[in-house]
Protein backbone atom coordinates (compact mmCIF):
# COMPACT_ATOMS: atom_id res chain seq x y z
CA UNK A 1 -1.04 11.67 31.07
CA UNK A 2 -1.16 10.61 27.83
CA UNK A 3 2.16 9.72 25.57
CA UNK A 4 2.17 8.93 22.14
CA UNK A 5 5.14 9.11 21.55
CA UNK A 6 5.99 6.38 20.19
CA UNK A 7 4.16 6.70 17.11
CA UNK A 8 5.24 10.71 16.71
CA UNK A 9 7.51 10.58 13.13
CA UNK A 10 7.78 14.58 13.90
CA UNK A 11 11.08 14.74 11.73
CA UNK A 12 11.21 11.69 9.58
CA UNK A 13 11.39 12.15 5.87
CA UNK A 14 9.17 9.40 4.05
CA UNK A 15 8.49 8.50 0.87
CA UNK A 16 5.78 6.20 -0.46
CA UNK A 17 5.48 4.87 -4.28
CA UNK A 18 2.19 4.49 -5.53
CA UNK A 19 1.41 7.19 -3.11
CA UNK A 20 -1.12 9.23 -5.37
CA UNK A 21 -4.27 7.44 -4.69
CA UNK A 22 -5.95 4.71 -2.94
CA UNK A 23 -3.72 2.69 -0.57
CA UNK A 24 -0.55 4.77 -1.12
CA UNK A 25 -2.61 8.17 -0.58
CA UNK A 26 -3.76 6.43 2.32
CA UNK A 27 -0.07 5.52 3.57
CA UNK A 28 1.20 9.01 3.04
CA UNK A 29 -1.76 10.29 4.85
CA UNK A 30 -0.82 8.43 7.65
CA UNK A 31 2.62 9.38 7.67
CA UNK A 32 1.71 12.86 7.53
CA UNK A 33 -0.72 12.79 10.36
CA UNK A 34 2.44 11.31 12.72
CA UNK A 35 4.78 14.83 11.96
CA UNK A 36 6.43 13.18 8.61
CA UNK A 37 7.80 14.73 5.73
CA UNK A 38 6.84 12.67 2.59
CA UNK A 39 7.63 12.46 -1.10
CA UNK A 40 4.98 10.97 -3.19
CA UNK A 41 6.48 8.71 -5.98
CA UNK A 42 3.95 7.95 -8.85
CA UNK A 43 3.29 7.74 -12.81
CA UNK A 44 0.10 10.41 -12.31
CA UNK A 45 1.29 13.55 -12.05
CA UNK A 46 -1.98 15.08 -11.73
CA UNK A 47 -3.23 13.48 -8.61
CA UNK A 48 0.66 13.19 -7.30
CA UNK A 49 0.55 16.86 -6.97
CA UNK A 50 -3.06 16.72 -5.52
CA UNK A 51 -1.56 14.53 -3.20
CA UNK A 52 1.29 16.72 -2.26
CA UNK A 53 -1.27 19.82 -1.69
CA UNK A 54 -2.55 17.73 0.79
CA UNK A 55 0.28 16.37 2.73
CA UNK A 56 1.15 20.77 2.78
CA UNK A 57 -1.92 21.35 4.01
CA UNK A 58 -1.56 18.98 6.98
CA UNK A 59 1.63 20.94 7.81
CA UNK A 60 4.26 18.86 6.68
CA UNK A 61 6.48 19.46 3.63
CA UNK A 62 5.88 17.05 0.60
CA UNK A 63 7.15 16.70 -3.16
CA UNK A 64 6.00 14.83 -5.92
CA UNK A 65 7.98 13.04 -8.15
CA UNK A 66 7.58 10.64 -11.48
CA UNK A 67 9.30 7.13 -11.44
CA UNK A 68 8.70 3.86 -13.39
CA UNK A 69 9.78 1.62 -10.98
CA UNK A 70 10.81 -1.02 -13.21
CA UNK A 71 13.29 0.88 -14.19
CA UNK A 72 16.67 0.81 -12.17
CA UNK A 73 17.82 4.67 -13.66
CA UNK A 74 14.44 6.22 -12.94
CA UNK A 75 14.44 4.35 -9.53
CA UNK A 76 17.82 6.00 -8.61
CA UNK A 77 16.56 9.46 -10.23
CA UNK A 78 13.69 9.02 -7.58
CA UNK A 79 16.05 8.37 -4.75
CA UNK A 80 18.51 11.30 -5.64
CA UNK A 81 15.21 13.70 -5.42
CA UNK A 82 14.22 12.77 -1.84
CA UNK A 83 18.05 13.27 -0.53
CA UNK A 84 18.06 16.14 -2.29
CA UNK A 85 14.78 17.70 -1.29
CA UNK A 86 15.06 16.39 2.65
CA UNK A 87 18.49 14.80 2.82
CA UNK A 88 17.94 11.68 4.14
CA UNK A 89 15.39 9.27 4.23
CA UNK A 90 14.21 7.42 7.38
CA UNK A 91 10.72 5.54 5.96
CA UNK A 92 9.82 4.28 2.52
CA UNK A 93 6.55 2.18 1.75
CA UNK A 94 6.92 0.37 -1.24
CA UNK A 95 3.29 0.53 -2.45
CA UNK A 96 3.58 0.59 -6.44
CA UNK A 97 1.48 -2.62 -8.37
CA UNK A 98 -0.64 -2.98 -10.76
CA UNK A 99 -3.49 -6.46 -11.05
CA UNK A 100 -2.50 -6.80 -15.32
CA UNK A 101 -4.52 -8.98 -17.09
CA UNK A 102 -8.45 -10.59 -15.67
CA UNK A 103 -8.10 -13.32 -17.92
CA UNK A 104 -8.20 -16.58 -17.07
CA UNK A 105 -4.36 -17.55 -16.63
CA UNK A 106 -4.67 -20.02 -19.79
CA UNK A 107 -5.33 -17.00 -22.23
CA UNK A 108 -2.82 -14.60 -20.47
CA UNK A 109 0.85 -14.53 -22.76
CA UNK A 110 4.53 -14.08 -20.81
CA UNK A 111 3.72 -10.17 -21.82
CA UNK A 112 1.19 -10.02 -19.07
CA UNK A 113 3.91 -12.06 -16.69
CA UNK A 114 6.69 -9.63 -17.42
CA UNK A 115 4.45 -6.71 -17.01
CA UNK A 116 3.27 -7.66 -13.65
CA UNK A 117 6.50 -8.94 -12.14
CA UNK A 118 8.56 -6.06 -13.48
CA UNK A 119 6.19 -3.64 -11.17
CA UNK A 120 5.06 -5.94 -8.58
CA UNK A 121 8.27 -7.83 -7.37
CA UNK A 122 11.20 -6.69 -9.60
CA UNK A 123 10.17 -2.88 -9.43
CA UNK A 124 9.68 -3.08 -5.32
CA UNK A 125 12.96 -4.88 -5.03
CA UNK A 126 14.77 -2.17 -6.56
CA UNK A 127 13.71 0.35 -4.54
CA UNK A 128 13.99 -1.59 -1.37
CA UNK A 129 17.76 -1.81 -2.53
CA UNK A 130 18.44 1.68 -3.48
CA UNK A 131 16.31 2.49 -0.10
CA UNK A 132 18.78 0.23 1.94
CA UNK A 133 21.64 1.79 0.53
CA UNK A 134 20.49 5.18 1.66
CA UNK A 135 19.98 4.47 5.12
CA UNK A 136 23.23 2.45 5.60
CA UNK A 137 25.12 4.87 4.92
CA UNK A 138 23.22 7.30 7.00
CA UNK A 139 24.07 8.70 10.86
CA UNK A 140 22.29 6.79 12.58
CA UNK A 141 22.26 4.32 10.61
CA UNK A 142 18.39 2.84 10.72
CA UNK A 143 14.96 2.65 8.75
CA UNK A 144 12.27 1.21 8.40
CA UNK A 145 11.01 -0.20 5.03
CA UNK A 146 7.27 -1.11 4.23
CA UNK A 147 6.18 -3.50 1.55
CA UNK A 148 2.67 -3.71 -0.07
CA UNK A 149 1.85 -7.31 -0.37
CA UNK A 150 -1.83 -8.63 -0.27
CA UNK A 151 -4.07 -11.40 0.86
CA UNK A 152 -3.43 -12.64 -3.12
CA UNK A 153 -0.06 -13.86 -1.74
CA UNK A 154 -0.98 -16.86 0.55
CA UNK A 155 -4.47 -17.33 -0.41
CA UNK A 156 -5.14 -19.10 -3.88
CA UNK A 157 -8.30 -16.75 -4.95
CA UNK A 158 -6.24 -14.32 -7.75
CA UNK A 159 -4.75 -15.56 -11.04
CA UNK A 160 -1.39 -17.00 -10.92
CA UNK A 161 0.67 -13.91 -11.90
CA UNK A 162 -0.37 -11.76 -8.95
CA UNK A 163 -0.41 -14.19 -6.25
CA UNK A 164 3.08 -15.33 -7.71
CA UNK A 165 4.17 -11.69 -7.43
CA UNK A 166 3.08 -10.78 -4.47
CA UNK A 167 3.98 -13.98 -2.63
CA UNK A 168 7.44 -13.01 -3.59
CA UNK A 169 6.80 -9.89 -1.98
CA UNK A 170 5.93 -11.15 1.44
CA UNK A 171 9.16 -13.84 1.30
CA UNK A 172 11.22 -11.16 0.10
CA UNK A 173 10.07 -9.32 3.29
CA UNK A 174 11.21 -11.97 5.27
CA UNK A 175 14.57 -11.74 3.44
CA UNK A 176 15.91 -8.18 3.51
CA UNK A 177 14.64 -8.36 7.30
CA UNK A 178 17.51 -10.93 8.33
CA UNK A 179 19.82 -8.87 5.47
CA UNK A 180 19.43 -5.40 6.91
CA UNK A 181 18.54 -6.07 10.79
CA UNK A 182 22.44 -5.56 11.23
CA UNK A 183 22.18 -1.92 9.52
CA UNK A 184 18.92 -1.32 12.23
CA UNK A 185 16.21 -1.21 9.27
CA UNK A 186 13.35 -3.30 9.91
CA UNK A 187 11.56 -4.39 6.83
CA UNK A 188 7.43 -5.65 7.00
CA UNK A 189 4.76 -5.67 4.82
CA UNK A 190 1.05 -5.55 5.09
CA UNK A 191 -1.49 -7.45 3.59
CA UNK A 192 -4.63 -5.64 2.28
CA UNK A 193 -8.34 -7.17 1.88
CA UNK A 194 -10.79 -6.35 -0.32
CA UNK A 195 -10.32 -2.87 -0.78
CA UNK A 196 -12.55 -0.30 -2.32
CA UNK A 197 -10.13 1.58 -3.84
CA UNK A 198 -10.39 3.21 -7.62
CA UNK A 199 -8.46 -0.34 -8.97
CA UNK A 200 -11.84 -2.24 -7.83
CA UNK A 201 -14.54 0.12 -9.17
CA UNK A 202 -15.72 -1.82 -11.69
CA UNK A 203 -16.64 -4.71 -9.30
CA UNK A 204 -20.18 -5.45 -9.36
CA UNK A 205 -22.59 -4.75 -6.08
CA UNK A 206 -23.17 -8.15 -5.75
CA UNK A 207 -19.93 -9.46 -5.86
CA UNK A 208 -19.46 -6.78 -3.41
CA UNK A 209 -21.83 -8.17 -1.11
CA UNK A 210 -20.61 -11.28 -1.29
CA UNK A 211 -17.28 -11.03 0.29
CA UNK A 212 -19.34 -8.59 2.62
CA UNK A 213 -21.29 -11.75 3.84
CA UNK A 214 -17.81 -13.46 4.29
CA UNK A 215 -16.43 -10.73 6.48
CA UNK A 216 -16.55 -11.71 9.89
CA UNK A 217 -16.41 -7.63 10.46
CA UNK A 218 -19.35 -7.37 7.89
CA UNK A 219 -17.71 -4.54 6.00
CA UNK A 220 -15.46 -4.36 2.96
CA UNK A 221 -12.05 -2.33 3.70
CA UNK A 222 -11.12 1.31 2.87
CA UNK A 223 -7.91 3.16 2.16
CA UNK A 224 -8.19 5.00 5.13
CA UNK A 225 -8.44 1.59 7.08
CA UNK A 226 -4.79 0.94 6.76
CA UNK A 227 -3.15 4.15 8.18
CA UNK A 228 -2.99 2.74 11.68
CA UNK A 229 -0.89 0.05 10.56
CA UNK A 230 1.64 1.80 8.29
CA UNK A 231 2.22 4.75 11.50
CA UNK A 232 2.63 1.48 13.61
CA UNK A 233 5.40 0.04 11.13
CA UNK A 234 6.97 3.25 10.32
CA UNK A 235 7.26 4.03 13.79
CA UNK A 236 9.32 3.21 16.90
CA UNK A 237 6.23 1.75 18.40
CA UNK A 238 7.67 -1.23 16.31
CA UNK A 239 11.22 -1.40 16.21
CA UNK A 240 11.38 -5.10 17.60
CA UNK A 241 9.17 -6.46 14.69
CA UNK A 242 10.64 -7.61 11.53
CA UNK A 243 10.22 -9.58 8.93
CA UNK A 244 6.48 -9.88 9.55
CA UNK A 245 3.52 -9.56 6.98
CA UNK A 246 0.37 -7.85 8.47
CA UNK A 247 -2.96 -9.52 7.26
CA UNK A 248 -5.40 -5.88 7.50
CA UNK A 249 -8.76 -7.72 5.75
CA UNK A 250 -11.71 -7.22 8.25
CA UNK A 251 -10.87 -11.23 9.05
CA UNK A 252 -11.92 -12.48 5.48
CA UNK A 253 -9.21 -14.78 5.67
CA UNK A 254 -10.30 -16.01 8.50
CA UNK A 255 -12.97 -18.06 7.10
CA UNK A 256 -12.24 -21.11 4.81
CA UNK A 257 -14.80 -20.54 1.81
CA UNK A 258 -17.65 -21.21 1.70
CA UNK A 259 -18.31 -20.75 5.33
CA UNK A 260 -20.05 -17.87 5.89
CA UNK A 261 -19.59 -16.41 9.64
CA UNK A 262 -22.72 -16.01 11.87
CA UNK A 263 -24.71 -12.37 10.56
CA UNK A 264 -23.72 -9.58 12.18
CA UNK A 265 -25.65 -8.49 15.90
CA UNK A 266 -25.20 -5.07 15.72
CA UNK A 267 -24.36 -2.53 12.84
CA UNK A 268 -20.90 -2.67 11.24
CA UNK A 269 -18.71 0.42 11.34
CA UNK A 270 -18.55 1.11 8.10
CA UNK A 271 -21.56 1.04 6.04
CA UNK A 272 -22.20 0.02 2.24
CA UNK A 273 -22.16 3.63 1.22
CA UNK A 274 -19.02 4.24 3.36
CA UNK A 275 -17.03 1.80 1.36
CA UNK A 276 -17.65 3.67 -1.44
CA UNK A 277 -17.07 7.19 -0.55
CA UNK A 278 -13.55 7.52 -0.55
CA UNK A 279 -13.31 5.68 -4.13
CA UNK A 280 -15.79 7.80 -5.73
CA UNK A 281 -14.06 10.85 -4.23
CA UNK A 282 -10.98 9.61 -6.03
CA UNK A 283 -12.67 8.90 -9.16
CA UNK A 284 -14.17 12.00 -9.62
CA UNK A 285 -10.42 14.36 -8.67
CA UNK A 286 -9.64 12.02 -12.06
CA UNK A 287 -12.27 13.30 -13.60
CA UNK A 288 -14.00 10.10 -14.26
CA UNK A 289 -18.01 9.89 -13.15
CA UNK A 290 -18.68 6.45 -10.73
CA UNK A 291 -21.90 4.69 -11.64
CA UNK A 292 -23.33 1.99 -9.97
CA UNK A 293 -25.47 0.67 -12.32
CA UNK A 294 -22.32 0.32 -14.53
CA UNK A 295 -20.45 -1.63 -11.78
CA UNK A 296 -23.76 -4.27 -11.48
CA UNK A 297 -23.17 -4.42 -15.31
CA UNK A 298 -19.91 -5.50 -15.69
């Protein structure tokens, strides 16, 4: 007979920031498909509530609600609104970034340093905190919190700011973990790859195919490739991990550039069009048109 059991969140109220597209839609998704309830926390209030008709649709309740996470009062606002909708809150992925600036770190200013940290690292730790505080004082007292990090944080291939910030997100992991093991919350974080996700649409074919080539999977990663890892960490199927920082990348990392694994032997899963699908879906719910011939020209 099969159990699953493990990974059933039939009853858990979640709440995921960033949670209107890409990665976060993906994460709520996810949550949703293992019996959560989930509030999506975002600044677009458009696709939030697309979002939310979703996460409905699946059979689980869902709200939508507008925070600047950078912002202590808003972040509090934010957490008042999921106690109040579903009075409690048992899972929060901390998914909210943005990249800032593609110059060259010699003509980026402090502006573009503040800007980044205040979402990336400052904006994540508050709402890990105001998360914490929720579930400690909550019967039983336990939770599970999910960081966001990315492949940027222990591999030198971003500009400074971001790998800086999300570095600090995956030793901050490691942090709150021995803090809040004594309340029963287990804090991770994942890693993403290369991810074809609305941020990235302006990234030319060939660059593309590039990483492709460096993929020991020999496919570039999709939103939807992540939701078995957040059920896993928002689930009891891993209440002895903690502290930990899940690389999800298709094994790019795996390879020290410019070694290029052996070409694959048979098809990959996902195809070249396949990475793109989900992106372009996204693209066009925000009204905006994906061309490829635009992408190879930037």
């Amino acid at each position: 007979m099969t159990d699953l059991s493990l990974f059933d969140l039939s009853g858990k109220k979640a709440l995921v920031t960033g949670g209107a597209m890409g990665i976060g839609y993906a994460c709520a998704t996810a949550l949703a498909m293992g019996g959560a309830d989930v509030a999506i926390v975002d600044l677009n209030e458009e696709m939030g509530n697309r979002a939310v008709e979703s996460i409905r649709a699946m059979g689980c309740d869902a709200l939508f609600i507008r925070c600047d996470i950078s912002d202590k009062q808003q972040v509090q606002s934010m957490m008042d609104a999921v106690v109040t909708k579903f009075g409690r809150l048992d899972i929060a992925v901390n998914n909210a970034g943005i990249v800032g600036s593609l110059a060259p770190d010699e003509e980026q200013d402090e502006a573009n340093w503040d800007k980044v940290m205040s979402v990336c690292l400052r904006g994540a730790w508050l709402c890990a905190t105001a998360q914490a505080q929720q579930m400690i004082k909550q019967t039983p007292t336990e939770g599970k919190i999910i960081f966001t990090a990315s492949i940027a944080g222990f591999d030198a291939h971003n500009d400074g700011v971001y790998s800086a910030a999300k570095a600090g997100v995956i030793q901050m992991t490691r942090a709150l973990a021995v803090r809040w093991g004594r309340f029963n919350i287990n804090v991770n974080s994942f890693s993403p790859g290369f991810t074809m996700s609305p941020l990235l649409a302006g990234v030319p074919a060939q660059a593309r195919d590039e990483v492709r080539k460096r993929t020991p999977l020999g496919h570039l990663l999709r939103p939807q490739d992540y939701r078995g890892a957040i059920l896993y960490l928002a689930s009891a199927a891993s209440n002895a991990m903690t502290g930990q920082n899940l690389v999800i990348d298709a094994g790019l990392m795996l390879t020290a550039l410019p070694q290029i694994p052996p070409p694959p032997r048979v098809p990959p899963r996902v195809s070249p069009d396949e990475e793109v699908e989900d992106m372009k879906q996204e693209l066009e719910a925000m009204g905006i048109a994906y061309n490829e011939d635009e992408a190879n020209a930037s």
